[in-house]
N, C-alpha and C. Protein backbone atom coordinates (compact mmCIF):
# COMPACT_ATOMS: atom_id res chain seq x y z
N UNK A 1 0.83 -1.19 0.00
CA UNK A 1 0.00 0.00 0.00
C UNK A 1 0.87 1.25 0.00
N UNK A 2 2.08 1.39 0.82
CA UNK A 2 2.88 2.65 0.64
C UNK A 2 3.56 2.67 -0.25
N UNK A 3 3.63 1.19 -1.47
CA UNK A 3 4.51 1.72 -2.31
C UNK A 3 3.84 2.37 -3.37
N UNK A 4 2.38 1.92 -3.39
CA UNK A 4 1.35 2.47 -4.56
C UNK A 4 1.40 4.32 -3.93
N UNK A 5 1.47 4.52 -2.82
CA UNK A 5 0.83 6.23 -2.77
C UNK A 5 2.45 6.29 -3.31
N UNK A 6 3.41 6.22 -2.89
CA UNK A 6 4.80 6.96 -3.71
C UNK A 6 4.66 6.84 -5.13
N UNK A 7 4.30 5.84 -5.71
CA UNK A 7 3.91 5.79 -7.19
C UNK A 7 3.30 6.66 -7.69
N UNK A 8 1.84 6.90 -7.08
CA UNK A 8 1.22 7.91 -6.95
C UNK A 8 1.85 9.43 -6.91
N UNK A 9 2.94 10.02 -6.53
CA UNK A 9 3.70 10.76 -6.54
C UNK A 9 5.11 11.17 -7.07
N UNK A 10 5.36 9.76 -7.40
CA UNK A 10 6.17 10.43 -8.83
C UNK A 10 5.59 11.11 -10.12
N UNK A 11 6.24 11.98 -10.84
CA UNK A 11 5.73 12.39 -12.10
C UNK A 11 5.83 11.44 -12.85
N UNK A 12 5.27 11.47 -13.80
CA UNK A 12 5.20 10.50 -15.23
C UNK A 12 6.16 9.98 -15.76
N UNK A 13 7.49 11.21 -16.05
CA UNK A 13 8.81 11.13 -16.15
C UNK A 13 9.33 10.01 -15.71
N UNK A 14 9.25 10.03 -14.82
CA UNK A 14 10.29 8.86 -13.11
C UNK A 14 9.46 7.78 -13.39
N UNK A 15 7.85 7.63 -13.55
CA UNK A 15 7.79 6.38 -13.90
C UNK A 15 7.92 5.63 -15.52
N UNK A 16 7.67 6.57 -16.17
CA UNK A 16 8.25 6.05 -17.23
C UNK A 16 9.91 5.22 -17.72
N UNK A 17 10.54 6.05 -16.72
CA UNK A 17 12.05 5.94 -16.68
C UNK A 17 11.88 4.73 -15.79
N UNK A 18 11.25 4.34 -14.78
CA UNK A 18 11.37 3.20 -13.95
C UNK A 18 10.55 1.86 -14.86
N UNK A 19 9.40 2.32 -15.39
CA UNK A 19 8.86 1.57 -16.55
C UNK A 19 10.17 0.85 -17.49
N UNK A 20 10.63 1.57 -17.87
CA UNK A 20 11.77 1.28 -18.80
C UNK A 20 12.82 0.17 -18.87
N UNK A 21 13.25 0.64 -17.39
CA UNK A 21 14.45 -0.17 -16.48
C UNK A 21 13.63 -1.34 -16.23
N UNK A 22 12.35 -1.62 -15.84
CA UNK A 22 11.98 -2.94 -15.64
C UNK A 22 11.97 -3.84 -16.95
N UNK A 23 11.06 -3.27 -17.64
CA UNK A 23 11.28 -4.19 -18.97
C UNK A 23 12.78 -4.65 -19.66
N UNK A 24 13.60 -3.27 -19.54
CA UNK A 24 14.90 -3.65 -20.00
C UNK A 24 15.72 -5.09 -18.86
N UNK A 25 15.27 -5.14 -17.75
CA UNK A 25 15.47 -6.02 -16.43
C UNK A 25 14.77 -7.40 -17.22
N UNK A 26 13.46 -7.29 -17.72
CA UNK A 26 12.71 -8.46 -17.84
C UNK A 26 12.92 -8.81 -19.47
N UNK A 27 13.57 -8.20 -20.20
CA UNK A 27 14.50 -8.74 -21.52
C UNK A 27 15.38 -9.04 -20.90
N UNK A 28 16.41 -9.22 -20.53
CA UNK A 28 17.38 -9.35 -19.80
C UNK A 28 17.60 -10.85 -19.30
N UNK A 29 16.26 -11.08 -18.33
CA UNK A 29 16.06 -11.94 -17.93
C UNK A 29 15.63 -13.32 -18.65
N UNK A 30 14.41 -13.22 -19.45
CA UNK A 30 14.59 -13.88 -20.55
C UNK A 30 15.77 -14.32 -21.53
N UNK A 31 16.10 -13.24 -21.57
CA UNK A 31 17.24 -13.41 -23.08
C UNK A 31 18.49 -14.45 -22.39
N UNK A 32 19.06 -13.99 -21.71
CA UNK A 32 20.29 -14.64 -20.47
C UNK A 32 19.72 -15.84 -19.91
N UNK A 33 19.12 -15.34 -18.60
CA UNK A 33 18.80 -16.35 -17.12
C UNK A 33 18.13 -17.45 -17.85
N UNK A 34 16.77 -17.32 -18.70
CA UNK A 34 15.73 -17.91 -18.80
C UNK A 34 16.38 -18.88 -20.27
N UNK A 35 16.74 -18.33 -20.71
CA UNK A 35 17.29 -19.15 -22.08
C UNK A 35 18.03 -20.11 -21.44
N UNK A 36 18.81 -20.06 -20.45
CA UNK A 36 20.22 -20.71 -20.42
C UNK A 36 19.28 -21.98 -19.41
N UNK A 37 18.83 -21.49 -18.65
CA UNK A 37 18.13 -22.75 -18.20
C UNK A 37 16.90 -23.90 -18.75
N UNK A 38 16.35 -23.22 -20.17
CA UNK A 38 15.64 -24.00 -20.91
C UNK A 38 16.95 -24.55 -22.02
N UNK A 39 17.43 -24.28 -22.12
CA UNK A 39 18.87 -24.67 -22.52
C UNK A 39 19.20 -26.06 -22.38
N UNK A 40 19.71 -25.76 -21.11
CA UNK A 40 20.44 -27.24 -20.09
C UNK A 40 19.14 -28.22 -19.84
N UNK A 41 18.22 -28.17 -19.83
CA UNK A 41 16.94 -29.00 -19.68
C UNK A 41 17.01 -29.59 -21.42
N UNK A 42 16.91 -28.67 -22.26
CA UNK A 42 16.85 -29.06 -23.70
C UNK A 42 18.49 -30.31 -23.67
N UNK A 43 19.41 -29.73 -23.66
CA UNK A 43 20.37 -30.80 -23.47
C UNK A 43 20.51 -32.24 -22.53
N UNK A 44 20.09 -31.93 -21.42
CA UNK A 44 19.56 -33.14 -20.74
C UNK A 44 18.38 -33.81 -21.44
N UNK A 45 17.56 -33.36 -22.19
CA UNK A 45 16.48 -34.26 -22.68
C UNK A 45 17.34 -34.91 -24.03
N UNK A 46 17.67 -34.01 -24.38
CA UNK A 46 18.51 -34.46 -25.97
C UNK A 46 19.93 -34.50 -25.92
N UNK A 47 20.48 -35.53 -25.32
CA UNK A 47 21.81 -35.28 -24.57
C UNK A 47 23.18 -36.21 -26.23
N UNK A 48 24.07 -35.52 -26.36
CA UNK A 48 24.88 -35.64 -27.27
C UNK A 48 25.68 -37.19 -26.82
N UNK A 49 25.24 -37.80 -26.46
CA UNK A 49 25.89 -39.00 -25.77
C UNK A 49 27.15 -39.08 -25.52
N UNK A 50 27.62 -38.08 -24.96
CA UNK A 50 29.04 -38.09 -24.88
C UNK A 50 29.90 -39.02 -23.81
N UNK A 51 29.64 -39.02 -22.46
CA UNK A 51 30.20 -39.93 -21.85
C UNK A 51 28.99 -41.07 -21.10
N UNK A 52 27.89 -40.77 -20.98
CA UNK A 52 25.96 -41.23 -20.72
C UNK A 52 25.58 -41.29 -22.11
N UNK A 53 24.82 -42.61 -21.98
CA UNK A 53 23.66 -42.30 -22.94
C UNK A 53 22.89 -41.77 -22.51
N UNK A 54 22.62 -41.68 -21.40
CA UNK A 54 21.12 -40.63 -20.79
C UNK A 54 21.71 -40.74 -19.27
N UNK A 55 21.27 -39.29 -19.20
CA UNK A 55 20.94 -38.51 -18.09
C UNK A 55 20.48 -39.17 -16.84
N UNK A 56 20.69 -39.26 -15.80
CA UNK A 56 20.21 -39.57 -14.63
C UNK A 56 18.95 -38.71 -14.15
N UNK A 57 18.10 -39.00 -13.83
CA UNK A 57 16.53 -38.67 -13.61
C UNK A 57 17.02 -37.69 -12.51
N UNK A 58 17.68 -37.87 -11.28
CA UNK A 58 17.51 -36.68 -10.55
C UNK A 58 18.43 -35.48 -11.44
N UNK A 59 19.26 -35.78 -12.32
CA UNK A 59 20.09 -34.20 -13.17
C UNK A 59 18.48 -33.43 -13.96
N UNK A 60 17.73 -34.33 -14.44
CA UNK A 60 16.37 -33.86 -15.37
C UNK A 60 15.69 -33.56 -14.45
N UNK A 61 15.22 -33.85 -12.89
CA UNK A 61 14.14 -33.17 -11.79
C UNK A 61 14.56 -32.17 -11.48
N UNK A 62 16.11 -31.80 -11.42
CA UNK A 62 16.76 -30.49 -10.83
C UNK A 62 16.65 -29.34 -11.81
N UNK A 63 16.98 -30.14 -13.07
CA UNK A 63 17.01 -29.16 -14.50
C UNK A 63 15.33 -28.17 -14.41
N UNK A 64 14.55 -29.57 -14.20
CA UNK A 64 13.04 -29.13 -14.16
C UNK A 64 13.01 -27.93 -13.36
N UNK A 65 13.22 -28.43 -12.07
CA UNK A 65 12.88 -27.36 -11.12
C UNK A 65 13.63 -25.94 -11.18
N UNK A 66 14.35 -26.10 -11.57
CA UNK A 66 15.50 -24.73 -11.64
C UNK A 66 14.37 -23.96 -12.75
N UNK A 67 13.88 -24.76 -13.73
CA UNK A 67 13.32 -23.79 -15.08
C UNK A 67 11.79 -23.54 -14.36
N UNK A 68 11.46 -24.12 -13.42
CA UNK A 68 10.22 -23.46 -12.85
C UNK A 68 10.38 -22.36 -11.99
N UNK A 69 11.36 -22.87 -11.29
CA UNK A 69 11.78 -21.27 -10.49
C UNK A 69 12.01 -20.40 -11.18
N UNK A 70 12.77 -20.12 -12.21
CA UNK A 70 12.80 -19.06 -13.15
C UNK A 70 11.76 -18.76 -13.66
N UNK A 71 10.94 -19.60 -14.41
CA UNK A 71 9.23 -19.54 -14.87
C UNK A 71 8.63 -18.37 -13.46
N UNK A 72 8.89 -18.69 -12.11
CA UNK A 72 8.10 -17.78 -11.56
C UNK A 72 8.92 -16.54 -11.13
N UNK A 73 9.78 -16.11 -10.92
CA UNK A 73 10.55 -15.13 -11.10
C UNK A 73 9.68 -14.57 -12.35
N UNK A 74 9.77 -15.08 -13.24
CA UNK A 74 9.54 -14.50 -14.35
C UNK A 74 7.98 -13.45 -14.47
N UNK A 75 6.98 -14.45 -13.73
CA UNK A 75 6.04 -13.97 -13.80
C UNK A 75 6.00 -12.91 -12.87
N UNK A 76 6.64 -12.98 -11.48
CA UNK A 76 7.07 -11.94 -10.91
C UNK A 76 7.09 -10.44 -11.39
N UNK A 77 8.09 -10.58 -12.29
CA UNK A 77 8.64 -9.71 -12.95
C UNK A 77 7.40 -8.96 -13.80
N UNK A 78 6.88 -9.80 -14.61
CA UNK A 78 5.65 -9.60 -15.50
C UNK A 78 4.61 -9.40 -14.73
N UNK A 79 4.07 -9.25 -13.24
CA UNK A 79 3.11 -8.80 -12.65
C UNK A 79 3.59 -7.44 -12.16
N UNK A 80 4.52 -6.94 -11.73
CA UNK A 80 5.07 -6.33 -11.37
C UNK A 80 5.29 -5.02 -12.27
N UNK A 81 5.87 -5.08 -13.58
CA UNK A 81 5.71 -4.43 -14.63
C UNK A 81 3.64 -4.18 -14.94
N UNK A 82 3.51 -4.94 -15.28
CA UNK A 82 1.79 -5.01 -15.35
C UNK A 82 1.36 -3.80 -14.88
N UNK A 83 1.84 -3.67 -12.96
CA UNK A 83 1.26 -2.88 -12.13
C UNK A 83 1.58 -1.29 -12.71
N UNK A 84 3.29 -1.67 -13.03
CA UNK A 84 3.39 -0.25 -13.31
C UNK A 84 2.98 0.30 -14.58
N UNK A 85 2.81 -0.29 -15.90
CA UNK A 85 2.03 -0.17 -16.32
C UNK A 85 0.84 0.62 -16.30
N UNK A 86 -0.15 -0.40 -15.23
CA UNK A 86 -1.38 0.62 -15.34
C UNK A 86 -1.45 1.64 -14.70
N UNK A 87 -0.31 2.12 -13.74
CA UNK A 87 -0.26 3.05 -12.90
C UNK A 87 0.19 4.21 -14.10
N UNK A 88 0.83 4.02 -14.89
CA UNK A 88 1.44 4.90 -15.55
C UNK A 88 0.09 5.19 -16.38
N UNK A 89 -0.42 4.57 -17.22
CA UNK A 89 -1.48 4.69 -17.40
C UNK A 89 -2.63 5.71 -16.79
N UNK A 90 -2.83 5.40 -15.56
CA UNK A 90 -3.97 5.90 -14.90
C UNK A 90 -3.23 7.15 -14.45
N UNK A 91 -1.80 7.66 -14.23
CA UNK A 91 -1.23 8.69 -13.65
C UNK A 91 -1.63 9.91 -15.19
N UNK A 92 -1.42 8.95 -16.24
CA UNK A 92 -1.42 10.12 -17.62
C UNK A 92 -3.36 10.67 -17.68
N UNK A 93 -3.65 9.13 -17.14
CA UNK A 93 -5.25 9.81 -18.04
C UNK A 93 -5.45 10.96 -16.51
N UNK A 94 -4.96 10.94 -15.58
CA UNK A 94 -4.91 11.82 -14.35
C UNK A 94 -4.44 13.66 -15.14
N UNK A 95 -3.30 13.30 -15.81
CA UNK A 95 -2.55 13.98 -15.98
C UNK A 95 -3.64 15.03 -17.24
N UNK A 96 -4.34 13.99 -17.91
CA UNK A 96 -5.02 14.59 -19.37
C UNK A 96 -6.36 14.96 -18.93
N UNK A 97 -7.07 15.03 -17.53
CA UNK A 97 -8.19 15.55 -17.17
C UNK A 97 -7.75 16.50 -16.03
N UNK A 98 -6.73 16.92 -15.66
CA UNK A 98 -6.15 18.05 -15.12
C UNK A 98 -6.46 19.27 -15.61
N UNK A 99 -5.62 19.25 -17.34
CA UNK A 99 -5.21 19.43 -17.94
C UNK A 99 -6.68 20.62 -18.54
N UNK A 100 -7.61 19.72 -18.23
CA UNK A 100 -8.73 20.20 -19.32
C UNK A 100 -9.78 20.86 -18.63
């Protein structure tokens, strides 16, 4: 609740600029973190048989779980942005019935 009234009190500017930095945060995250761990799951499923023919089941439960934790980070991230979003939103249409 106190972080929405400070939201509430930045100008448009500051959240736009904070808008920005998140998405650039949540490309970021995807592109790097999130790739690299659907990655190593993709290689454990399709493994180059190099010294295993296959993978040991707990390396593929860990692989799993690591790419779900990131999966929710992720959404994290994407609810989070969301919020600011509509705040930015609702701060402009604020801003355009001031105005008038």
């Amino acid at each position: 609740m106190n972080l929405e009234r400070t939201y509430r009190r930045l100008p448009l500017r500051d959240l736009l600029t904070d808008a920005e930095k998140r998405s650039r945060d949540l490309a970021e995250h995807y592109g790097n973190t999130w790739m690299n761990g659907v990655s190593d799951l993709r290689d454990l499923s399709r493994p180059v048989r190099r010294k295993s023919h296959y993978p040991t089941l707990l390396a593929l439960q860990n692989s799993l779980q690591k790419l779900v934790r990131l999966t929710a980070e992720s959404e994290e991230l994407l609810n989070y942005l969301e919020q600011q979003m509509a705040e930015i939103c609702d701060h402009a249409k604020r801003e355009r019935m001031n105005r008038n």
